[in-house]
C-alpha atoms as a PDB file:
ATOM      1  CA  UNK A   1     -19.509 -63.419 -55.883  1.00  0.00           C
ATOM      2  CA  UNK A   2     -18.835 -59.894 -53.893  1.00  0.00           C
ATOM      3  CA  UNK A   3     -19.190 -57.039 -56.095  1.00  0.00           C
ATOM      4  CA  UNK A   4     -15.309 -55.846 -56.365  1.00  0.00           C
ATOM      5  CA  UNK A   5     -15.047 -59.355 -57.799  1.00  0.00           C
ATOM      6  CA  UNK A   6     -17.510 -58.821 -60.692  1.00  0.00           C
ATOM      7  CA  UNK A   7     -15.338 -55.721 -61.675  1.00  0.00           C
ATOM      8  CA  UNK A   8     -12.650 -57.476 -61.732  1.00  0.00           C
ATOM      9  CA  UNK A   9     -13.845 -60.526 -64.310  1.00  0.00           C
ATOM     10  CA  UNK A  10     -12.993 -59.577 -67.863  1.00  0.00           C
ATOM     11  CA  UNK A  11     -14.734 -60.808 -70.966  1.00  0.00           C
ATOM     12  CA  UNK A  12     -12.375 -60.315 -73.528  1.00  0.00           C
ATOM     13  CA  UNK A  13     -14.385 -58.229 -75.554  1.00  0.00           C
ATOM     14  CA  UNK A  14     -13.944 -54.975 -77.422  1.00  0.00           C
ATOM     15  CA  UNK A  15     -16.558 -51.595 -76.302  1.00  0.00           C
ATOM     16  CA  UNK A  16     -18.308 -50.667 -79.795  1.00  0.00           C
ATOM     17  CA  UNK A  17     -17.859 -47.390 -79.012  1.00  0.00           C
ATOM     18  CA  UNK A  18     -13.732 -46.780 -78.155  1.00  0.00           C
ATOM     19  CA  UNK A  19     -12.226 -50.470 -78.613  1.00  0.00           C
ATOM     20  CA  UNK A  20     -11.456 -50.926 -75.035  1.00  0.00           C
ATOM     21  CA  UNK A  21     -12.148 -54.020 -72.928  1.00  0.00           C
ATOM     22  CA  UNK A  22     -15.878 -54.682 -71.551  1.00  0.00           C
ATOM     23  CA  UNK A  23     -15.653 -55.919 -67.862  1.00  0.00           C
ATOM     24  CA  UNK A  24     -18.734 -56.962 -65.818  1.00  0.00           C
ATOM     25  CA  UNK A  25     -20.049 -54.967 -63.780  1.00  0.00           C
ATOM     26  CA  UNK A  26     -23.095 -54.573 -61.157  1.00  0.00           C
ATOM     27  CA  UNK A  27     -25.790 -52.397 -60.757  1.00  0.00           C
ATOM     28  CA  UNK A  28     -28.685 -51.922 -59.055  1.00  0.00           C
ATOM     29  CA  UNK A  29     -30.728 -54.346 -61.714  1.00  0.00           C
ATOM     30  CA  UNK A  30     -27.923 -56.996 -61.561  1.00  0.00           C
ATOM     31  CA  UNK A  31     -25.006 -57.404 -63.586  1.00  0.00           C
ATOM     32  CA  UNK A  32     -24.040 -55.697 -67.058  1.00  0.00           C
ATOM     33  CA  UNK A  33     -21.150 -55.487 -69.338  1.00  0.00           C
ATOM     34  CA  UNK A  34     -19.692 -52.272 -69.265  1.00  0.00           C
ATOM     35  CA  UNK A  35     -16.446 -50.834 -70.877  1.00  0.00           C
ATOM     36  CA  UNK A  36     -13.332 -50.105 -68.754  1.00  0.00           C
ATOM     37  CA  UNK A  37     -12.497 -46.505 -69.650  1.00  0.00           C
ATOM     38  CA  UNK A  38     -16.253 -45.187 -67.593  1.00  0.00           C
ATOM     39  CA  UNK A  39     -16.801 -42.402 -67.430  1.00  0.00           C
ATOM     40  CA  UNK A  40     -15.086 -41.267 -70.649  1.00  0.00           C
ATOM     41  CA  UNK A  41     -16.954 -43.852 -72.333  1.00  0.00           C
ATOM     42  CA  UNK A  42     -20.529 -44.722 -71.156  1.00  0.00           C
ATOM     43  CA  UNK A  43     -20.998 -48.157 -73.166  1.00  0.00           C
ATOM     44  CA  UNK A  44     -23.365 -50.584 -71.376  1.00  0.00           C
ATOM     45  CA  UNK A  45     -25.028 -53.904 -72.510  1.00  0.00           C
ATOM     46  CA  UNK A  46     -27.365 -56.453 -70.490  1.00  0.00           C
ATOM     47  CA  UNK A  47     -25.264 -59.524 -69.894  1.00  0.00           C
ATOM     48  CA  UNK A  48     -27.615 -61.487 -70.041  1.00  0.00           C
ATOM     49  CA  UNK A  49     -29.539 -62.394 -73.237  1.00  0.00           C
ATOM     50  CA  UNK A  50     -32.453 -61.480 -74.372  1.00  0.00           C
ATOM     51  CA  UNK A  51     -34.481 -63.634 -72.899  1.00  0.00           C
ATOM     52  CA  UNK A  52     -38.097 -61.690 -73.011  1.00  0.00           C
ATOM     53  CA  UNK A  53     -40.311 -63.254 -75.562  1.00  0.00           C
ATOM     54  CA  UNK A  54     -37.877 -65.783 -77.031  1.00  0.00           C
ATOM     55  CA  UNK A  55     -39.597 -68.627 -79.535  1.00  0.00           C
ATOM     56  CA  UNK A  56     -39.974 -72.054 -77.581  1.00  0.00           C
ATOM     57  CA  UNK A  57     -41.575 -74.095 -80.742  1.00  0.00           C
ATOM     58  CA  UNK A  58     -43.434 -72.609 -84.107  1.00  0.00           C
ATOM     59  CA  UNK A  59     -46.830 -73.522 -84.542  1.00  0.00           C
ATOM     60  CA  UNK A  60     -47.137 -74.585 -88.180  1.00  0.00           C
ATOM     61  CA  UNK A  61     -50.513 -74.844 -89.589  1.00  0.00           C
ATOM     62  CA  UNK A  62     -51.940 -71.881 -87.449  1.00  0.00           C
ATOM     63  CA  UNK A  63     -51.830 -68.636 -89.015  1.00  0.00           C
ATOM     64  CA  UNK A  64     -51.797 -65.358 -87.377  1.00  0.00           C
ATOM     65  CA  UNK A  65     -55.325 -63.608 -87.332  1.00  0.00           C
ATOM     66  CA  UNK A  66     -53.834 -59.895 -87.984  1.00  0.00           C
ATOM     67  CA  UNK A  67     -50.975 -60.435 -90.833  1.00  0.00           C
ATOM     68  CA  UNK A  68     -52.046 -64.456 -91.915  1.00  0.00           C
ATOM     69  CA  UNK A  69     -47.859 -65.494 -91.105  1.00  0.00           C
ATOM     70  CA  UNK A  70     -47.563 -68.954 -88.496  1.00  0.00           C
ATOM     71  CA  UNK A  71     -47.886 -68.353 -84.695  1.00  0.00           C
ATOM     72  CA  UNK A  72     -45.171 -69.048 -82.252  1.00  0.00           C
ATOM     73  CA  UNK A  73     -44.665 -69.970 -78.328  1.00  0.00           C
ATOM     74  CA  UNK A  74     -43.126 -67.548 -77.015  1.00  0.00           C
ATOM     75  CA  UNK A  75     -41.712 -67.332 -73.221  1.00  0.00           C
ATOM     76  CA  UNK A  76     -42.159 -64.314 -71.733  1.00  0.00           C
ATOM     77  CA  UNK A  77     -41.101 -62.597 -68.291  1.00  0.00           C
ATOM     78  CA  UNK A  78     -44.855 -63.538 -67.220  1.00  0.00           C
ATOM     79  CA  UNK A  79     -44.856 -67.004 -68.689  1.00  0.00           C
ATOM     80  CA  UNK A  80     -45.894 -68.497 -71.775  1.00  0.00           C
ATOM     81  CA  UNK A  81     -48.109 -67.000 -74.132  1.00  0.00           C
ATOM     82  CA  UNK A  82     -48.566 -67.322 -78.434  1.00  0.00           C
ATOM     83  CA  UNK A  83     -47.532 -64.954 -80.420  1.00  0.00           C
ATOM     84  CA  UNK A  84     -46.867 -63.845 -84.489  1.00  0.00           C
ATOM     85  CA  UNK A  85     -43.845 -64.730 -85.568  1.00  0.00           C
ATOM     86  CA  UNK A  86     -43.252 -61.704 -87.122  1.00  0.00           C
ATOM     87  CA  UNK A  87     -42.817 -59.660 -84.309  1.00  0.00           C
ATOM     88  CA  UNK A  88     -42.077 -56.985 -84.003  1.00  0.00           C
ATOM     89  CA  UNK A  89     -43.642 -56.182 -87.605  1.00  0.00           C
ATOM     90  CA  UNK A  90     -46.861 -57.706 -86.137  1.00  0.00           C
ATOM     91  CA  UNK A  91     -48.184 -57.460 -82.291  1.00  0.00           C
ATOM     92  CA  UNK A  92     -50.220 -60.444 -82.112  1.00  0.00           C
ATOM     93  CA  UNK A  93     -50.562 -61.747 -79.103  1.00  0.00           C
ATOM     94  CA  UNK A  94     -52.755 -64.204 -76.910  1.00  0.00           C
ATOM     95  CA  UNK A  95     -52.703 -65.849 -73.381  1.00  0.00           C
ATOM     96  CA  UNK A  96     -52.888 -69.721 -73.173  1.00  0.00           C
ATOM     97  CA  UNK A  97     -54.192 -69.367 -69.557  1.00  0.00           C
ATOM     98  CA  UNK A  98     -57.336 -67.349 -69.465  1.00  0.00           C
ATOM     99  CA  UNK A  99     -58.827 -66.548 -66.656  1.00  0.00           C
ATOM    100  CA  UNK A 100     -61.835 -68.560 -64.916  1.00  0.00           C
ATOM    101  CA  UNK A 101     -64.855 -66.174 -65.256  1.00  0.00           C
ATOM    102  CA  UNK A 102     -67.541 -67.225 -62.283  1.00  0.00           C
ATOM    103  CA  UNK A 103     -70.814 -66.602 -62.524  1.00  0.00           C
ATOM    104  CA  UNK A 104     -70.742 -64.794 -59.220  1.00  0.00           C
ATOM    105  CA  UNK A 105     -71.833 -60.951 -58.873  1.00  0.00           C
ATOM    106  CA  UNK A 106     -69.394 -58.709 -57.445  1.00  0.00           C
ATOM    107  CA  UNK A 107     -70.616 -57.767 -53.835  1.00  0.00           C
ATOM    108  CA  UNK A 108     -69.213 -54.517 -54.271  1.00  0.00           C
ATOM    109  CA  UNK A 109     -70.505 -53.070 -56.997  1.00  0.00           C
ATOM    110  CA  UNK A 110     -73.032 -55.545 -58.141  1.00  0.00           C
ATOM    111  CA  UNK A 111     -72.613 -55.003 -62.303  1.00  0.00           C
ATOM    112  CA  UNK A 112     -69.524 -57.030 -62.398  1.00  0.00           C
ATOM    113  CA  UNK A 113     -68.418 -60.748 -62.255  1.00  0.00           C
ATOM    114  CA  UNK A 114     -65.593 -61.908 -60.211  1.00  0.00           C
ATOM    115  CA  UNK A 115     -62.537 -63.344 -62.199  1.00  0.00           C
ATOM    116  CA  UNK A 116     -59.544 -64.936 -61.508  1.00  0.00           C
ATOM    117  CA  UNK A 117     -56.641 -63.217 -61.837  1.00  0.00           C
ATOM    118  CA  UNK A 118     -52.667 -63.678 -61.454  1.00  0.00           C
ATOM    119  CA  UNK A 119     -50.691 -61.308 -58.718  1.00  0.00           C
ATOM    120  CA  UNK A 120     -47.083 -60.192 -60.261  1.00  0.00           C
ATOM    121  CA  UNK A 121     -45.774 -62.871 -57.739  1.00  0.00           C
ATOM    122  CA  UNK A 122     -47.975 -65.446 -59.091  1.00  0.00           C
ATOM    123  CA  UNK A 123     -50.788 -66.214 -56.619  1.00  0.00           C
ATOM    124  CA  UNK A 124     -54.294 -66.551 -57.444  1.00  0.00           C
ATOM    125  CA  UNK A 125     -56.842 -64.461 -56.549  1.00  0.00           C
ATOM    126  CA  UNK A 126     -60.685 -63.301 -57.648  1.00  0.00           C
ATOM    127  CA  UNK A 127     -61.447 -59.729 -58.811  1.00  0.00           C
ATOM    128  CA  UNK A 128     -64.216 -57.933 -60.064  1.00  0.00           C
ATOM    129  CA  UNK A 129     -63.705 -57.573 -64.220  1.00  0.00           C
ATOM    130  CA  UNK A 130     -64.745 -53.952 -64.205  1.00  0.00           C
ATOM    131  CA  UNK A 131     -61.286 -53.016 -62.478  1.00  0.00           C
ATOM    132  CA  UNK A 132     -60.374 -50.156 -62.012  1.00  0.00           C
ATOM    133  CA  UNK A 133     -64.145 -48.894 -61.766  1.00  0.00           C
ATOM    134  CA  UNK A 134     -64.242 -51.480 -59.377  1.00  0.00           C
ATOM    135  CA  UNK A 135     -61.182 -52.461 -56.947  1.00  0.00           C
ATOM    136  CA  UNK A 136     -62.843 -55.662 -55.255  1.00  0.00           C
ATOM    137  CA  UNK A 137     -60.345 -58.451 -54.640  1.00  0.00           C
ATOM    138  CA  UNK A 138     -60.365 -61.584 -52.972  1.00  0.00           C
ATOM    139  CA  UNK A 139     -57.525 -64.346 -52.276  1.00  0.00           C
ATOM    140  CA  UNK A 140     -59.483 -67.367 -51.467  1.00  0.00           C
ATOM    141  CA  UNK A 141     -61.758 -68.847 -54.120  1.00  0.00           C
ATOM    142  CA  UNK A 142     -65.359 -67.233 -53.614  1.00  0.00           C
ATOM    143  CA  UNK A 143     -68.600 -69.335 -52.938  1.00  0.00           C
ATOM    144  CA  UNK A 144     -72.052 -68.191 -53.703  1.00  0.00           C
ATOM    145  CA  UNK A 145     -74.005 -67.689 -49.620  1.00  0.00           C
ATOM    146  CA  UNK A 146     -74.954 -64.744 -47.462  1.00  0.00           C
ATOM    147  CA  UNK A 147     -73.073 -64.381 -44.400  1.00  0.00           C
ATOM    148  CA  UNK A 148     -75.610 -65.346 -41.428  1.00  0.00           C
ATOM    149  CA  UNK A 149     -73.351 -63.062 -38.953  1.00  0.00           C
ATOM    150  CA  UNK A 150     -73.528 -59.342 -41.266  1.00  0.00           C
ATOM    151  CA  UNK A 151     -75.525 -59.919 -44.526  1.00  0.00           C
ATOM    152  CA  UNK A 152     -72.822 -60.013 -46.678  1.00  0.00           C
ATOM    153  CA  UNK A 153     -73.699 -61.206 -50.137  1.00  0.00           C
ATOM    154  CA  UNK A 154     -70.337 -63.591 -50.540  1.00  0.00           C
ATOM    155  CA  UNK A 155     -68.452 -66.359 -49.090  1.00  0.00           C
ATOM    156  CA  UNK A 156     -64.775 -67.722 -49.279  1.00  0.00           C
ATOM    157  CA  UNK A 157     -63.517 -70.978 -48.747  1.00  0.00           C
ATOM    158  CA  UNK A 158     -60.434 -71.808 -47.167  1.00  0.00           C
ATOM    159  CA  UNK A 159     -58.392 -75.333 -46.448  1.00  0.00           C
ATOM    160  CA  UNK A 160     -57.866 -75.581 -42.652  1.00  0.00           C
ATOM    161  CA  UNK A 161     -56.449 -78.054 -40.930  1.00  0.00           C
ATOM    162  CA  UNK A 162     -59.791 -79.577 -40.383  1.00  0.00           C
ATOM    163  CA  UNK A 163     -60.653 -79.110 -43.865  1.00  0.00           C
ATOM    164  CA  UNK A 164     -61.970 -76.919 -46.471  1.00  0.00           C
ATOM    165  CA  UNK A 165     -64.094 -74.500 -44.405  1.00  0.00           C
ATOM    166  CA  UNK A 166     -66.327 -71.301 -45.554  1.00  0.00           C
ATOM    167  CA  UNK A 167     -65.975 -68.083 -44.082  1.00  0.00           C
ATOM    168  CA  UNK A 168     -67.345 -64.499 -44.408  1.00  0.00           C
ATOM    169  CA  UNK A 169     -65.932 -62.706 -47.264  1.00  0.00           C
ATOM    170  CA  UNK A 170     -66.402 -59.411 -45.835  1.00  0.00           C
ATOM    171  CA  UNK A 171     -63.049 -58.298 -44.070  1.00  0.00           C
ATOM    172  CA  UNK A 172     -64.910 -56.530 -41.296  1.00  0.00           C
ATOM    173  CA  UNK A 173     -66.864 -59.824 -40.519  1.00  0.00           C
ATOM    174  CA  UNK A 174     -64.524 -62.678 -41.573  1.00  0.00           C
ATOM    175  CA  UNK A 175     -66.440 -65.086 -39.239  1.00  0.00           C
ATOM    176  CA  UNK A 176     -66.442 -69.130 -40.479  1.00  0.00           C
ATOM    177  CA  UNK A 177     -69.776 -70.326 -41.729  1.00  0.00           C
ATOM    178  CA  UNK A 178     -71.004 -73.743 -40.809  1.00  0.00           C
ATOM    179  CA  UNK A 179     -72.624 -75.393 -44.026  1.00  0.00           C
ATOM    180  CA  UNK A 180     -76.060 -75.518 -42.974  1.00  0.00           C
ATOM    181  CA  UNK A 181     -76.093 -71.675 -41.398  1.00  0.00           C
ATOM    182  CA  UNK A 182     -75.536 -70.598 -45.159  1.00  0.00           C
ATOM    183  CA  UNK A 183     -78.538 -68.865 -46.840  1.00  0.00           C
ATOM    184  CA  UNK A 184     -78.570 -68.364 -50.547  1.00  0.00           C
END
């Protein structure tokens, strides 16, 4: 739909605010109900619902650590997660996918562990957990080994087209790593 034809679809509801029409319109974010007599009147609404954090199922029989009331499923604009159900009275919240902790040192700074993590677009990666101290980050899945080529204390594997293969995590290096070249 072009956007002179969202301005020109009518809802058949009254503005709050003067009693005039509210039309959809378009904006930058998307689409919005706003009220026909702009810019005298400056009424806007999200047509969508409020979908952020909406209940998918109550939990009965689990209480809420903080305030003791049942948790919820909530689904959010990152996913699922559990939640009070007394929100917004309460702010209890938890993640049902936590991230994979490795037992692998970060080769940066050496203190930290590499975790996985979740991008804003949804891929997978490994960081160091003492971000932002530490701003290591990796997008293949790390493997314990020194690089034979440049000493560097971690490899990645990678599925190729002839397999899963190891290569140098180091993005200077980045040279594959035959299996048996691999020192630990």
């Amino acid at each position: 739909m072009s956007k002179p034809a969202l301005f020109t679809v009518r809802k058949n509801e009254p503005c709050p605010a003067c009693g005039a029409e509210l039309v959809i319109r378009t904006g930058k974010h998307g689409p919005f109900l706003g009220c026909v007599n702009y810019p005298t009147c400056d009424y806007i609404r999200p047509l969508k619902g409020q979908g952020d954090g909406h209940i998918v199922k109550v939990l009965e029989g689990h209480a809420c650590p903080q305030c003791g009331a049942d948790k919820v499923l909530r689904q959010g604009r990152f996913g699922m997660f559990v939640g009070c159900s007394l929100y917004p009275e309460c702010d209890y919240t938890e993640t049902i996918d936590k991230p994979d902790e490795t037992a692998i040192a970060c080769p940066q700074c050496s203190s930290g562990k590499l975790v996985q993590r979740r991008s804003r677009y949804g891929k997978t990666f490994h960081a160091c957990d003492r971000y932002p101290d530490c701003q290591f980050a990796v997008n293949a899945t790390p493997v314990e080994g020194v690089c034979p080529h440049c000493q560097f204390p971690l490899l990645i594997e990678k599925k190729t087209a002839q397999g899963m293969k190891r290569f140098c995590a180091s993005k200077r290096c980045g040279k594959p790593v035959a299996r048996n070249e691999e020192s630990s």
